[in-house]
C-alpha atoms as a PDB file:
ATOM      1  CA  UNK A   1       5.975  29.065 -10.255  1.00  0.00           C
ATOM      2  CA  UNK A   2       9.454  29.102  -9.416  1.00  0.00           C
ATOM      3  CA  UNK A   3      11.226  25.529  -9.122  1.00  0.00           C
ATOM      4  CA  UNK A   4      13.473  24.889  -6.049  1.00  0.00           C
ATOM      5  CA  UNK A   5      15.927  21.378  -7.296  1.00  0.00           C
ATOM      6  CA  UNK A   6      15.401  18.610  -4.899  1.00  0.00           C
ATOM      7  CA  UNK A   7      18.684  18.055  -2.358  1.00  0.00           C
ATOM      8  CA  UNK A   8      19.577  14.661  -3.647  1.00  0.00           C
ATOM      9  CA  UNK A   9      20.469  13.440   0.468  1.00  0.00           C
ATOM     10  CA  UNK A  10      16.986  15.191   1.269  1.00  0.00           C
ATOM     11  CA  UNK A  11      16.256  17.422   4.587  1.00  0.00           C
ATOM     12  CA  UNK A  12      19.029  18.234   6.492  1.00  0.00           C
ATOM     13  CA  UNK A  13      19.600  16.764  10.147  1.00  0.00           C
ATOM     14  CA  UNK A  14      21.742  19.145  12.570  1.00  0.00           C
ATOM     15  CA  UNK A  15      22.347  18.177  16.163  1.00  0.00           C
ATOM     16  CA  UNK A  16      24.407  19.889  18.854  1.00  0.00           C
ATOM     17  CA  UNK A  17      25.087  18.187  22.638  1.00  0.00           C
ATOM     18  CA  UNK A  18      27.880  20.701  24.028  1.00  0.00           C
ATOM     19  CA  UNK A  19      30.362  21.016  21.868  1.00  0.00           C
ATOM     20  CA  UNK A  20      29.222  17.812  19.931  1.00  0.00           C
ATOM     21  CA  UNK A  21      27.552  18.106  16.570  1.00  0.00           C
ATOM     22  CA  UNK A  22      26.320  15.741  13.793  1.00  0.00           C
ATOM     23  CA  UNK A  23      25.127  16.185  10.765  1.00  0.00           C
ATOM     24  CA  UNK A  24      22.541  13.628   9.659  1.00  0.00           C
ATOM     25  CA  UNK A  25      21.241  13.496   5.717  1.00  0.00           C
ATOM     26  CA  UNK A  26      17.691  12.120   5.087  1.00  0.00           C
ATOM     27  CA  UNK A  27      18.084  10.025   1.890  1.00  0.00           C
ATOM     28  CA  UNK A  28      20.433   6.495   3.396  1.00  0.00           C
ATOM     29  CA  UNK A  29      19.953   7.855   6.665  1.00  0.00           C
ATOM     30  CA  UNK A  30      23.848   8.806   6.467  1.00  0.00           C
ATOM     31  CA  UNK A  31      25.945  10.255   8.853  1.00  0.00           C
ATOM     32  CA  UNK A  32      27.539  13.372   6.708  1.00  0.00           C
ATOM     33  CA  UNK A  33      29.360  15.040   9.478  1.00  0.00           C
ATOM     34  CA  UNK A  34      30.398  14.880  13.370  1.00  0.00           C
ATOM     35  CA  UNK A  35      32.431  17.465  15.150  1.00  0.00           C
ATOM     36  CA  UNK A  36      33.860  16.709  18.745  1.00  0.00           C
ATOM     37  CA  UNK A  37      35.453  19.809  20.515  1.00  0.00           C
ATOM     38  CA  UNK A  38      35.902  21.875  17.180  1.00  0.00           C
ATOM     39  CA  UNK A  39      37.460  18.893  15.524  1.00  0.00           C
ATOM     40  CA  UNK A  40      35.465  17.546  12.371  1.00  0.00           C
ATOM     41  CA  UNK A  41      36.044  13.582  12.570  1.00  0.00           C
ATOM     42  CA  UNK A  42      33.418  12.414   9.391  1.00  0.00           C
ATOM     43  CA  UNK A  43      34.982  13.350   5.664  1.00  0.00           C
ATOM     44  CA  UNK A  44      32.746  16.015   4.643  1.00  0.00           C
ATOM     45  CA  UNK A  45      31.332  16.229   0.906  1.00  0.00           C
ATOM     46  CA  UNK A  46      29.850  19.741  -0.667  1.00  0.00           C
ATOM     47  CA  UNK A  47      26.492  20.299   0.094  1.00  0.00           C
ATOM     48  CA  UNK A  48      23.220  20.373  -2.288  1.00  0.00           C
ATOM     49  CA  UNK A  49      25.573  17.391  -4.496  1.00  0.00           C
ATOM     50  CA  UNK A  50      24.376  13.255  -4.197  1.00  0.00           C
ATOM     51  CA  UNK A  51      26.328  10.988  -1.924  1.00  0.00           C
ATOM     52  CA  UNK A  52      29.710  10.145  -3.044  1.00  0.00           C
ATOM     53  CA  UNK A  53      30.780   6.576  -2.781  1.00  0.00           C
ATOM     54  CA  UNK A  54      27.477   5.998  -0.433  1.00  0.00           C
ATOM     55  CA  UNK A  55      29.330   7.937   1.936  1.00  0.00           C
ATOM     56  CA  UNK A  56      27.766   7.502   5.361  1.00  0.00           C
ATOM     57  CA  UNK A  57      24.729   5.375   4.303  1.00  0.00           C
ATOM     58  CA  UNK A  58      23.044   2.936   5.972  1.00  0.00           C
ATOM     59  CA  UNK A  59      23.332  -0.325   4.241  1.00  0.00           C
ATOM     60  CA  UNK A  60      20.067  -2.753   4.446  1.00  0.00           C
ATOM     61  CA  UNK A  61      18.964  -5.976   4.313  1.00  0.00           C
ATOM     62  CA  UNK A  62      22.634  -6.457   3.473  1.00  0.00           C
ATOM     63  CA  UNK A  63      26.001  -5.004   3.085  1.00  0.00           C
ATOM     64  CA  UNK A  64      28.170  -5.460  -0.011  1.00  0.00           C
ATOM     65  CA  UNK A  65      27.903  -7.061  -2.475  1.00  0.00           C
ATOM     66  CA  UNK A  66      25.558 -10.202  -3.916  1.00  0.00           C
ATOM     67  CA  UNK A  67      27.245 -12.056  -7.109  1.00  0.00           C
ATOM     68  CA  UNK A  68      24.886 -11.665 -10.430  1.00  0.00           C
ATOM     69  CA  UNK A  69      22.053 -10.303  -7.473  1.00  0.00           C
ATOM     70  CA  UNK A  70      21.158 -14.045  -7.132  1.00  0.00           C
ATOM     71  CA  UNK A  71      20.604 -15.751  -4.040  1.00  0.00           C
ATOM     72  CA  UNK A  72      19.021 -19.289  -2.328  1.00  0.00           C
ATOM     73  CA  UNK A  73      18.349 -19.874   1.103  1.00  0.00           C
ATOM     74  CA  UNK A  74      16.575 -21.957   3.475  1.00  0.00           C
ATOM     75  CA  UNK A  75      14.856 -20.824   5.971  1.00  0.00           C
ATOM     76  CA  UNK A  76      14.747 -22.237   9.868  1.00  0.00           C
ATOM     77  CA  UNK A  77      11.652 -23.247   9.327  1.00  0.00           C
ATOM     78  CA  UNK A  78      12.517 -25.034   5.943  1.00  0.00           C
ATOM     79  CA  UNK A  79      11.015 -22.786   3.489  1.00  0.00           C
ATOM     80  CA  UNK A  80      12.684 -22.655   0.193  1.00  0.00           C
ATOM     81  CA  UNK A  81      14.142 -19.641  -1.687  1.00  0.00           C
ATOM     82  CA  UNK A  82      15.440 -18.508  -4.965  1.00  0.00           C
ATOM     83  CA  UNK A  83      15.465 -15.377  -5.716  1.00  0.00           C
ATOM     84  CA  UNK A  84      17.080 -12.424  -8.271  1.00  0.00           C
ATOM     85  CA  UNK A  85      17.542  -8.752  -6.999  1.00  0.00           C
ATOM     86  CA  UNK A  86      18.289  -5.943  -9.322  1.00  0.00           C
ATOM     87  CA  UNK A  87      21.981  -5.496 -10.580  1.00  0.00           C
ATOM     88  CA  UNK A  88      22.641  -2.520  -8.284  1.00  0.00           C
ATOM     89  CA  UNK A  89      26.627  -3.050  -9.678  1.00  0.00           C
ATOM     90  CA  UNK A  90      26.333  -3.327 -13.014  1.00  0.00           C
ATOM     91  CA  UNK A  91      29.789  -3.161 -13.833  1.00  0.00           C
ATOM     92  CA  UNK A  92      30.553  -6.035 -11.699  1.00  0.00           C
ATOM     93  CA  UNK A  93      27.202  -8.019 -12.556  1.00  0.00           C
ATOM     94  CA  UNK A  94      26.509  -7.877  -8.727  1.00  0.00           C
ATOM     95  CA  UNK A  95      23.614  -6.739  -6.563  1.00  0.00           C
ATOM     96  CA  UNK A  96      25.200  -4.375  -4.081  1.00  0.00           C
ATOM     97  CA  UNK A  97      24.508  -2.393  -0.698  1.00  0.00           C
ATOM     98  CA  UNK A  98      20.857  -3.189  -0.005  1.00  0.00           C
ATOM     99  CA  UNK A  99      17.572  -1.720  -0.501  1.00  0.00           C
ATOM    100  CA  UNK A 100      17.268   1.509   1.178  1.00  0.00           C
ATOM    101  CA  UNK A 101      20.367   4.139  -0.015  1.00  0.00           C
ATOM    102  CA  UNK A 102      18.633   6.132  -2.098  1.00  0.00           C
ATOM    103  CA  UNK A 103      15.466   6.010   0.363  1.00  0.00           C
ATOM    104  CA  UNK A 104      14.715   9.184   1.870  1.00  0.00           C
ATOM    105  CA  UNK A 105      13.896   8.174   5.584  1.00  0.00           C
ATOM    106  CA  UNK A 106      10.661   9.253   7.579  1.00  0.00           C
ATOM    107  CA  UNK A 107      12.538  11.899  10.771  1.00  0.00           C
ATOM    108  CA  UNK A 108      11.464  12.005  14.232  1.00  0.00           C
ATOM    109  CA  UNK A 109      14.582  14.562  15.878  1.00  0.00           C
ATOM    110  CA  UNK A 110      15.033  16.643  19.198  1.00  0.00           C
ATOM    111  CA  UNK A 111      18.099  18.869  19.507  1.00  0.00           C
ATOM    112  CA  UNK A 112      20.770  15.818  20.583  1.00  0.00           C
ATOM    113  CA  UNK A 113      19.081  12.737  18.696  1.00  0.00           C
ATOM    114  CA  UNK A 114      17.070  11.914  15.576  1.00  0.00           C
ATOM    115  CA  UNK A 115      15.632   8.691  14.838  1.00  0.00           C
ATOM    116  CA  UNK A 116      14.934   8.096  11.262  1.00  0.00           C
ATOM    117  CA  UNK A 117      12.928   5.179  10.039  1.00  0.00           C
ATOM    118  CA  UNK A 118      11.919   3.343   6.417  1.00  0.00           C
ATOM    119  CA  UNK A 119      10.063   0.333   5.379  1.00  0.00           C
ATOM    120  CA  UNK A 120      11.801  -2.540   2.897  1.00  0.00           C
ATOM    121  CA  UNK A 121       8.593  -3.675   1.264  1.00  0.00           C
ATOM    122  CA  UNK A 122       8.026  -6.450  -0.344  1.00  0.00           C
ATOM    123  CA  UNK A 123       9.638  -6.577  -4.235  1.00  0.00           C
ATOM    124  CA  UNK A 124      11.888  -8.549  -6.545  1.00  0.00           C
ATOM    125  CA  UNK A 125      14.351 -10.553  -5.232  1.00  0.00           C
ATOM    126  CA  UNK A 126      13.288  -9.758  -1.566  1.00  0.00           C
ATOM    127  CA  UNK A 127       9.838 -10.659  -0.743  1.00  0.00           C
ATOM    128  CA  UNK A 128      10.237  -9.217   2.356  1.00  0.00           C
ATOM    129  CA  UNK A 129       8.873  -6.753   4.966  1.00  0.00           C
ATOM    130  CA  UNK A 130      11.047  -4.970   7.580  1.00  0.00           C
ATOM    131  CA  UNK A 131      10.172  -1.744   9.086  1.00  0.00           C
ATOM    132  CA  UNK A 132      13.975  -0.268  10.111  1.00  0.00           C
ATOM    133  CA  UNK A 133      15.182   2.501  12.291  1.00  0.00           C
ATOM    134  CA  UNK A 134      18.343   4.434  12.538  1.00  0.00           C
ATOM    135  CA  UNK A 135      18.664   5.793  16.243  1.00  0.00           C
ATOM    136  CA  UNK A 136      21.348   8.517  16.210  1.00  0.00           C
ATOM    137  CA  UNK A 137      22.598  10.178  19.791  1.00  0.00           C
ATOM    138  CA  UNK A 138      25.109  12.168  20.415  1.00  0.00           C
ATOM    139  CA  UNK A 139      27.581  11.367  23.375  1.00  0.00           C
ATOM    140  CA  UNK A 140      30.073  13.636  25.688  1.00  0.00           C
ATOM    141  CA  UNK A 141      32.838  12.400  22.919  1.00  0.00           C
ATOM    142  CA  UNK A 142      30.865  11.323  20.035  1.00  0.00           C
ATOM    143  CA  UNK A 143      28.199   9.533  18.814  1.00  0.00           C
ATOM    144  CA  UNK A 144      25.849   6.135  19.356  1.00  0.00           C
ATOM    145  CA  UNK A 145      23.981   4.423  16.494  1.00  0.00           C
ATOM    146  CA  UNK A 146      21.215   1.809  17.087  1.00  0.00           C
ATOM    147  CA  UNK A 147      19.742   0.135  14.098  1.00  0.00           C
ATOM    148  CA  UNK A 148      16.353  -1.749  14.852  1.00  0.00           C
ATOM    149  CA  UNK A 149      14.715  -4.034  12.340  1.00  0.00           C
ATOM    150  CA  UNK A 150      11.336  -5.205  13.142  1.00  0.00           C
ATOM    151  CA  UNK A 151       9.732  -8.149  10.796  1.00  0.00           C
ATOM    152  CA  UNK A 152       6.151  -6.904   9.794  1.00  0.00           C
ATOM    153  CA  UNK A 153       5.948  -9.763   7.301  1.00  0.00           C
ATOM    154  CA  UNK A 154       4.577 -12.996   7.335  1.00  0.00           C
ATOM    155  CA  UNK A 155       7.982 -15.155   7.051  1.00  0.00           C
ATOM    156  CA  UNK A 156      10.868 -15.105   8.831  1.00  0.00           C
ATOM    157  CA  UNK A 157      13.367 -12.640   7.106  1.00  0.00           C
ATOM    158  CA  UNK A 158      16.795 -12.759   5.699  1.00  0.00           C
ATOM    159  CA  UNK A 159      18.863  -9.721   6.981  1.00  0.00           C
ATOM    160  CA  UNK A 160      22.192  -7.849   7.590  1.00  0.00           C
ATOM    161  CA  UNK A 161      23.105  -4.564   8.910  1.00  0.00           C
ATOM    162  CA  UNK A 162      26.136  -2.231   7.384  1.00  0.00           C
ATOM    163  CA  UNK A 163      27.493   1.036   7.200  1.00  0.00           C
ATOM    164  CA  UNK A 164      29.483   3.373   5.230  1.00  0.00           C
ATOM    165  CA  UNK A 165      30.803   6.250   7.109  1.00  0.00           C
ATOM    166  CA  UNK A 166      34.458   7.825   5.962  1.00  0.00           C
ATOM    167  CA  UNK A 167      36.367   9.671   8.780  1.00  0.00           C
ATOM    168  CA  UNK A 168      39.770  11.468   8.714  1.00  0.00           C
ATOM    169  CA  UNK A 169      41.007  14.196  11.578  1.00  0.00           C
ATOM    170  CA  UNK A 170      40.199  17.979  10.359  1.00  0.00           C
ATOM    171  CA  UNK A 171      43.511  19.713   9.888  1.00  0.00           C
ATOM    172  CA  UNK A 172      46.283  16.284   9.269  1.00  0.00           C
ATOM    173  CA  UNK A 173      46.782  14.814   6.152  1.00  0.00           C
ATOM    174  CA  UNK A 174      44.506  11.717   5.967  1.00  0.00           C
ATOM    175  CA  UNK A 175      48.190   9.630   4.813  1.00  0.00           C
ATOM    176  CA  UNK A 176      49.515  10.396   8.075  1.00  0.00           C
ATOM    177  CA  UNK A 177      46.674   9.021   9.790  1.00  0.00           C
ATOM    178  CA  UNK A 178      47.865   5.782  11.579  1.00  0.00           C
ATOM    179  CA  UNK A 179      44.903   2.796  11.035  1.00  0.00           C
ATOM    180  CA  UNK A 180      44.412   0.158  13.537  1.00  0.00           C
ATOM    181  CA  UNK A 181      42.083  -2.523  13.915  1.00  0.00           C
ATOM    182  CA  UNK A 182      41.558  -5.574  15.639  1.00  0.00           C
ATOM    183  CA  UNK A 183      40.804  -8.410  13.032  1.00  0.00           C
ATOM    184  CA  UNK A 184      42.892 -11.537  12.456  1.00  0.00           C
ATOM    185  CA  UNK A 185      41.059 -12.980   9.016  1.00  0.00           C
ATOM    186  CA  UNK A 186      40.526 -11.077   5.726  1.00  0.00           C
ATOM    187  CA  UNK A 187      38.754 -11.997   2.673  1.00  0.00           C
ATOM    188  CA  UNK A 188      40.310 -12.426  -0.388  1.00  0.00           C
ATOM    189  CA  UNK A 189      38.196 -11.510  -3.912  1.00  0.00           C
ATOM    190  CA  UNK A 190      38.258 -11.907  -7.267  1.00  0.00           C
ATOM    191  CA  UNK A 191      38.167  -9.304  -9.928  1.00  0.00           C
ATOM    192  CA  UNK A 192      34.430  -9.031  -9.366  1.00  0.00           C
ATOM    193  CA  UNK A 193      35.341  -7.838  -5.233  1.00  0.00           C
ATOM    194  CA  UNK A 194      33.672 -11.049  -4.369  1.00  0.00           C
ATOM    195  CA  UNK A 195      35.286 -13.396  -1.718  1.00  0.00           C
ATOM    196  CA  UNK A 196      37.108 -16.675  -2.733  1.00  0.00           C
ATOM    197  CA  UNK A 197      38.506 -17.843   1.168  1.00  0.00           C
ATOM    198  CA  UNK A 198      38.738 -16.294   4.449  1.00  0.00           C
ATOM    199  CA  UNK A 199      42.768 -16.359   5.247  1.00  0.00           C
ATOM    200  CA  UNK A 200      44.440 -14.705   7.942  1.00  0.00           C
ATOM    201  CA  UNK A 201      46.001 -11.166   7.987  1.00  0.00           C
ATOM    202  CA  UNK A 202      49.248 -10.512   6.858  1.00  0.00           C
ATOM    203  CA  UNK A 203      51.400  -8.301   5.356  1.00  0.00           C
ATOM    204  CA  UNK A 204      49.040  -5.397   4.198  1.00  0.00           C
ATOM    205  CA  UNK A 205      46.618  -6.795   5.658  1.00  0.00           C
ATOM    206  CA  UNK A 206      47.612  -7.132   8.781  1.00  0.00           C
ATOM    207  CA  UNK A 207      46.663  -4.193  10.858  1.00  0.00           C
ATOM    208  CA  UNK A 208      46.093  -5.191  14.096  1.00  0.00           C
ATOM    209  CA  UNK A 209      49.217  -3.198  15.157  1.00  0.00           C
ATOM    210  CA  UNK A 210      48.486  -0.130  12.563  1.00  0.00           C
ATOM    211  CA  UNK A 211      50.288   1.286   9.684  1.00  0.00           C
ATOM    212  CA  UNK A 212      49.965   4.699   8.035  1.00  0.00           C
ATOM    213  CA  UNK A 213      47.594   5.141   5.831  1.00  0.00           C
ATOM    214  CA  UNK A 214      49.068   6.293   3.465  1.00  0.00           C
ATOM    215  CA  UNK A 215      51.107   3.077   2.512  1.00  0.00           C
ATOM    216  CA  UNK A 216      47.800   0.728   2.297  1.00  0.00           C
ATOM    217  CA  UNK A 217      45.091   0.723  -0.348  1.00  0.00           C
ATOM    218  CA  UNK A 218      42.421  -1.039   0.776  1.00  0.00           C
ATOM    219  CA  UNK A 219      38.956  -2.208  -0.411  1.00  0.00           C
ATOM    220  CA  UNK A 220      38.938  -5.373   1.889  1.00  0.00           C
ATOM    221  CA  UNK A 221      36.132  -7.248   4.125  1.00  0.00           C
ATOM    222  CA  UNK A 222      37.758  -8.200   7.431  1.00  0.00           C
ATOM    223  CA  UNK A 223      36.544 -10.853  10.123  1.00  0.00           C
ATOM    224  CA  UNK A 224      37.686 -12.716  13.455  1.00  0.00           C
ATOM    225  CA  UNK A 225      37.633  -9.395  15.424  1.00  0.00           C
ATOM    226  CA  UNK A 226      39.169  -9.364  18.891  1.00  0.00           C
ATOM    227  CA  UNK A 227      36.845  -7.617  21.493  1.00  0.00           C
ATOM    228  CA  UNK A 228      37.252  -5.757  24.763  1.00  0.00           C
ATOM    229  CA  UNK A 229      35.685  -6.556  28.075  1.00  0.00           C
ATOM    230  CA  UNK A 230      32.536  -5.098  27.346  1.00  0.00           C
ATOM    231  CA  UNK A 231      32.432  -7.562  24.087  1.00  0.00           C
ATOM    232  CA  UNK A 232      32.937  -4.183  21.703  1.00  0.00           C
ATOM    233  CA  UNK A 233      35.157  -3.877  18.545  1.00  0.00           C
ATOM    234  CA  UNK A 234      37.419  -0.989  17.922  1.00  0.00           C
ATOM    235  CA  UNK A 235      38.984   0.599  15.042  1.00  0.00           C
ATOM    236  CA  UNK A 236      41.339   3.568  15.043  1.00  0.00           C
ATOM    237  CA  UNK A 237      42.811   6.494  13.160  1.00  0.00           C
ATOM    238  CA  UNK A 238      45.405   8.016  15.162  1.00  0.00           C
ATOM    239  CA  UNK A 239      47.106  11.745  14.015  1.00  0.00           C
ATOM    240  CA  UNK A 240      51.048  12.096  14.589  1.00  0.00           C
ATOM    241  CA  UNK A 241      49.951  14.676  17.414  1.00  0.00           C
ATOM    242  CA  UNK A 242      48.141  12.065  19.578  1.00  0.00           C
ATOM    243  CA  UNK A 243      44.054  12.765  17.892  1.00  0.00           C
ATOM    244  CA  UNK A 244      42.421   9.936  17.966  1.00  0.00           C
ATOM    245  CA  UNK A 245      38.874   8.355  16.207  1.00  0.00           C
ATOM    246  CA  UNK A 246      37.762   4.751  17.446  1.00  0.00           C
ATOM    247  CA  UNK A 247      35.208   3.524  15.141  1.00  0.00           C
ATOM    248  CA  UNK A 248      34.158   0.077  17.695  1.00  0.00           C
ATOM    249  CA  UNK A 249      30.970  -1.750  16.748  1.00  0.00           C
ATOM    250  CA  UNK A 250      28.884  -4.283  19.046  1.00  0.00           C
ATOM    251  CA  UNK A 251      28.572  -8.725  19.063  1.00  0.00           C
ATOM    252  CA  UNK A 252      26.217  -8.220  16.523  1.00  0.00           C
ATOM    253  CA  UNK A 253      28.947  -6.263  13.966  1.00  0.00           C
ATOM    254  CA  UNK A 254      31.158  -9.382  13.458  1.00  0.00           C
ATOM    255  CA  UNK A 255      32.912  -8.008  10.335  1.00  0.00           C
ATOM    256  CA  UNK A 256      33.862  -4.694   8.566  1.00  0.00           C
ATOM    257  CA  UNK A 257      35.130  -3.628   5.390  1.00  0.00           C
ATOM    258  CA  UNK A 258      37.843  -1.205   5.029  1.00  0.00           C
ATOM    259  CA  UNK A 259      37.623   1.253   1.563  1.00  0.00           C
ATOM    260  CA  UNK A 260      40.693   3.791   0.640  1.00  0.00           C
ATOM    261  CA  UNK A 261      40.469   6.207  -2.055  1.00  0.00           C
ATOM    262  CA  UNK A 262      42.028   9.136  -3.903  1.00  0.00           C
ATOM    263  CA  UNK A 263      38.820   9.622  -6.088  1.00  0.00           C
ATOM    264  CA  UNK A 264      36.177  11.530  -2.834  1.00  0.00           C
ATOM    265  CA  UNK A 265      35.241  15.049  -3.757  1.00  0.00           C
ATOM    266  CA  UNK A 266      37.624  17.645  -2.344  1.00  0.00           C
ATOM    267  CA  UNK A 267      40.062  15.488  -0.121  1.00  0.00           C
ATOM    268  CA  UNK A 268      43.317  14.266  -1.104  1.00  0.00           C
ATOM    269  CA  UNK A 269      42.567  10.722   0.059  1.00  0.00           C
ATOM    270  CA  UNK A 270      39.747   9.403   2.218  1.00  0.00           C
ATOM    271  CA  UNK A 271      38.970   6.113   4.067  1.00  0.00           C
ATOM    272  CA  UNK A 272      35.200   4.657   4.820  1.00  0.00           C
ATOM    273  CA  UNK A 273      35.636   2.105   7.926  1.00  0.00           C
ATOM    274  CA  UNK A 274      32.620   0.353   7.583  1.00  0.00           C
ATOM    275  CA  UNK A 275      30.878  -2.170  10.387  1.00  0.00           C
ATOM    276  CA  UNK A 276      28.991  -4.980   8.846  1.00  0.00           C
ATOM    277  CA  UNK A 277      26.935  -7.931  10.354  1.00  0.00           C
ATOM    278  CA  UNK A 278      27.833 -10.353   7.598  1.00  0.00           C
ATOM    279  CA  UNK A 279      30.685 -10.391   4.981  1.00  0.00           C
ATOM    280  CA  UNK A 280      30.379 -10.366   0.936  1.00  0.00           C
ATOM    281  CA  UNK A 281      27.879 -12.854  -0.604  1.00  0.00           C
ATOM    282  CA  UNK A 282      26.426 -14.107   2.985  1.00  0.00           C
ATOM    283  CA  UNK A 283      23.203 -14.080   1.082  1.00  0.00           C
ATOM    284  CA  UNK A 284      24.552 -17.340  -0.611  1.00  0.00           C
ATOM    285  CA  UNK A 285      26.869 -18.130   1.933  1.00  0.00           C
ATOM    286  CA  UNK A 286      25.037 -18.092   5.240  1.00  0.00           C
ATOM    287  CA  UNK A 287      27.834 -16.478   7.234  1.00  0.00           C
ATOM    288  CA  UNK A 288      26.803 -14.064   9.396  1.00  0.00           C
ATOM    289  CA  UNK A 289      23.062 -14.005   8.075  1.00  0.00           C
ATOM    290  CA  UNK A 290      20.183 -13.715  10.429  1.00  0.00           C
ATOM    291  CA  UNK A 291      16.805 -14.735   9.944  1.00  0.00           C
ATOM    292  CA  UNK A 292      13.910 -12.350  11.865  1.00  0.00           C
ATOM    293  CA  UNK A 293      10.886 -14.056  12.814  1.00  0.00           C
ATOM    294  CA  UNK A 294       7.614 -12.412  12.109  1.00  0.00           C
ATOM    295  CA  UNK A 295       6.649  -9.859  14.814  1.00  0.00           C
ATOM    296  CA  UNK A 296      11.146 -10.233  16.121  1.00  0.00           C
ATOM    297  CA  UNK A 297      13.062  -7.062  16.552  1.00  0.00           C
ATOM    298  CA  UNK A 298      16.713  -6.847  15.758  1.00  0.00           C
ATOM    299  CA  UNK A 299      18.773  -4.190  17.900  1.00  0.00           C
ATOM    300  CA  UNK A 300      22.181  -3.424  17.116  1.00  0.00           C
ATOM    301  CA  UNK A 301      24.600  -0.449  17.914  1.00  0.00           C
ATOM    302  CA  UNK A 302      28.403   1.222  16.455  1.00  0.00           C
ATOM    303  CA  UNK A 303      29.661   4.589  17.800  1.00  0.00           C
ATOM    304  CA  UNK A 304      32.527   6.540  17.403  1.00  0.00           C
ATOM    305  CA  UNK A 305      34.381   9.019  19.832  1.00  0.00           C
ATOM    306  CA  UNK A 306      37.360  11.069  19.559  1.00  0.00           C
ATOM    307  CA  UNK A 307      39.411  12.070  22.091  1.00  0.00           C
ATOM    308  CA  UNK A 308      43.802  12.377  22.805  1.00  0.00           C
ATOM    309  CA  UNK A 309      45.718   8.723  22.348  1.00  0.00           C
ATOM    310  CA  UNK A 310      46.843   7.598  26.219  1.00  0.00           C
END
């Protein structure tokens, strides 16, 4: 009997609204591709190959990273824990990205949406149960994602949302890209990429009026976003001709992380803007963590859109 290799991002999701489509893999849930108006917006990677930097994964019960995969909480109702998660990083001795990247999500899909949906059981260092969905729809100019975690344990849960999606404009060279976003506080690391103090932008950090990306290098957590009327976060990447891709993220996305590199498979250079409910280490920290009562749902959204600079 002939052997057919096993995709390593599993089935294939394809959806088309007009002349929107996305391109969805099963394993991380992870946006691999979006194309508004004939204009691909999400760094594409060769097919049948695994996910390259967890490009486009959905990042759960928490983003980033956890130092030595050791953690100790209490919860609201006083309960105690201590507990030690699986070195995920074991070059920096740290517990990174979550539970579910390399999960290969249940698919419910009509032609514009797919909702996609997989259960962190209970297990070392978590002893935990969250059933989570990944909603994607496809908009006149883009695309919405809605993340619901439901509690199906016993015990009020520890949890955080993030995402890894890389963008760049089909046709400009990702350097001349011009980044913008809207936070005033970054977190410095240590050699280990784990934070040591929340200070305020500047210098290369400092981004809220945009700089080309080709003169940053970036692998940085930022907080303190400023939000429009309608309480949402934006980040851009503007092309010298006026394209533009605004990555915004809701309340519940307080922070994001910002990764550059010259290392993703066929592209020059390539940047992942990443929204994130909590920052590095919030497992020890606190900030930004939210607890999920048994029986609670958690709803959250991001999007993107691309459209001509005003």
């Amino acid at each position: 009997m002939p052997h057919t290799p096993v995709d390593p991002t599993g089935q294939q999701i394809r959806l088309t609204r007009g002349d929107v489509t996305a391109h969805i893999a099963q394993v991380g849930a992870a946006l691999r591709g979006l194309t508004v108006d004939g204009t691909a917006i999400v760094t594409p990677y060769p097919e049948h190959t695994a996910t390259p930097f967890g490009s486009g994964s959905v990042l759960v019960p928490w983003p980033n990273r956890i130092r030595d995969g050791r953690w100790a909480q209490t919860d609201p109702h006083g309960a105690e824990y201590d507990e030690q998660l699986a070195l995920t990083e074991p070059a920096l001795d740290n517990a990174i990205h979550g539970l579910l990247r390399y999960t290969p999500y249940v698919i419910e899909q009509d032609e514009a949406s797919a909702t996609l949906t997989a259960t962190v059981v209970p297990q070392k260092g978590y002893p935990f149960a969250l059933v989570t969905q990944v909603v994607y729809e496809l908009t006149d100019d883009g695309i919405l994602v809605t993340h619901r975690l439901t509690n199906v344990g016993a015990d009020a849960a520890p949890a955080g949302v993030g995402t890894h999606p890389f963008f760049f404009i089909e046709g400009v060279d990702p350097r001349e890209l011009r980044l913008t976003l809207p936070a005033s506080t970054w977190f410095e690391v240590d050699d280990r990429l784990l934070p040591t103090a929340e200070k305020p932008v500047r210098d290369e950090t400092d981004l809220r009026e945009g700089a080309r990306l080709g003169d940053v290098d970036l692998d940085t957590a930022f907080g303190t976003l400023s939000r429009d009327a309608e309480g949402l976060a934006g980040t851009t990447l503007e092309s010298p001709d006026g394209q533009k891709v605004t990555i915004w993220q809701d309340e519940n996305f307080d922070y994001l992380q910002v990764f550059t590199t010259a290392s993703y498979p066929g592209q020059d250079y390539a940047v992942a803007v990443e929204p994130m409910t909590m920052p590095p280490e919030a497992f020890n920290s606190g900030e930004g963590l939210r607890w999920i009562e048994p029986g609670e749902t958690w709803e959250l959204s991001w999007g993107v859109t691309y459209g001509r600079a005003e």
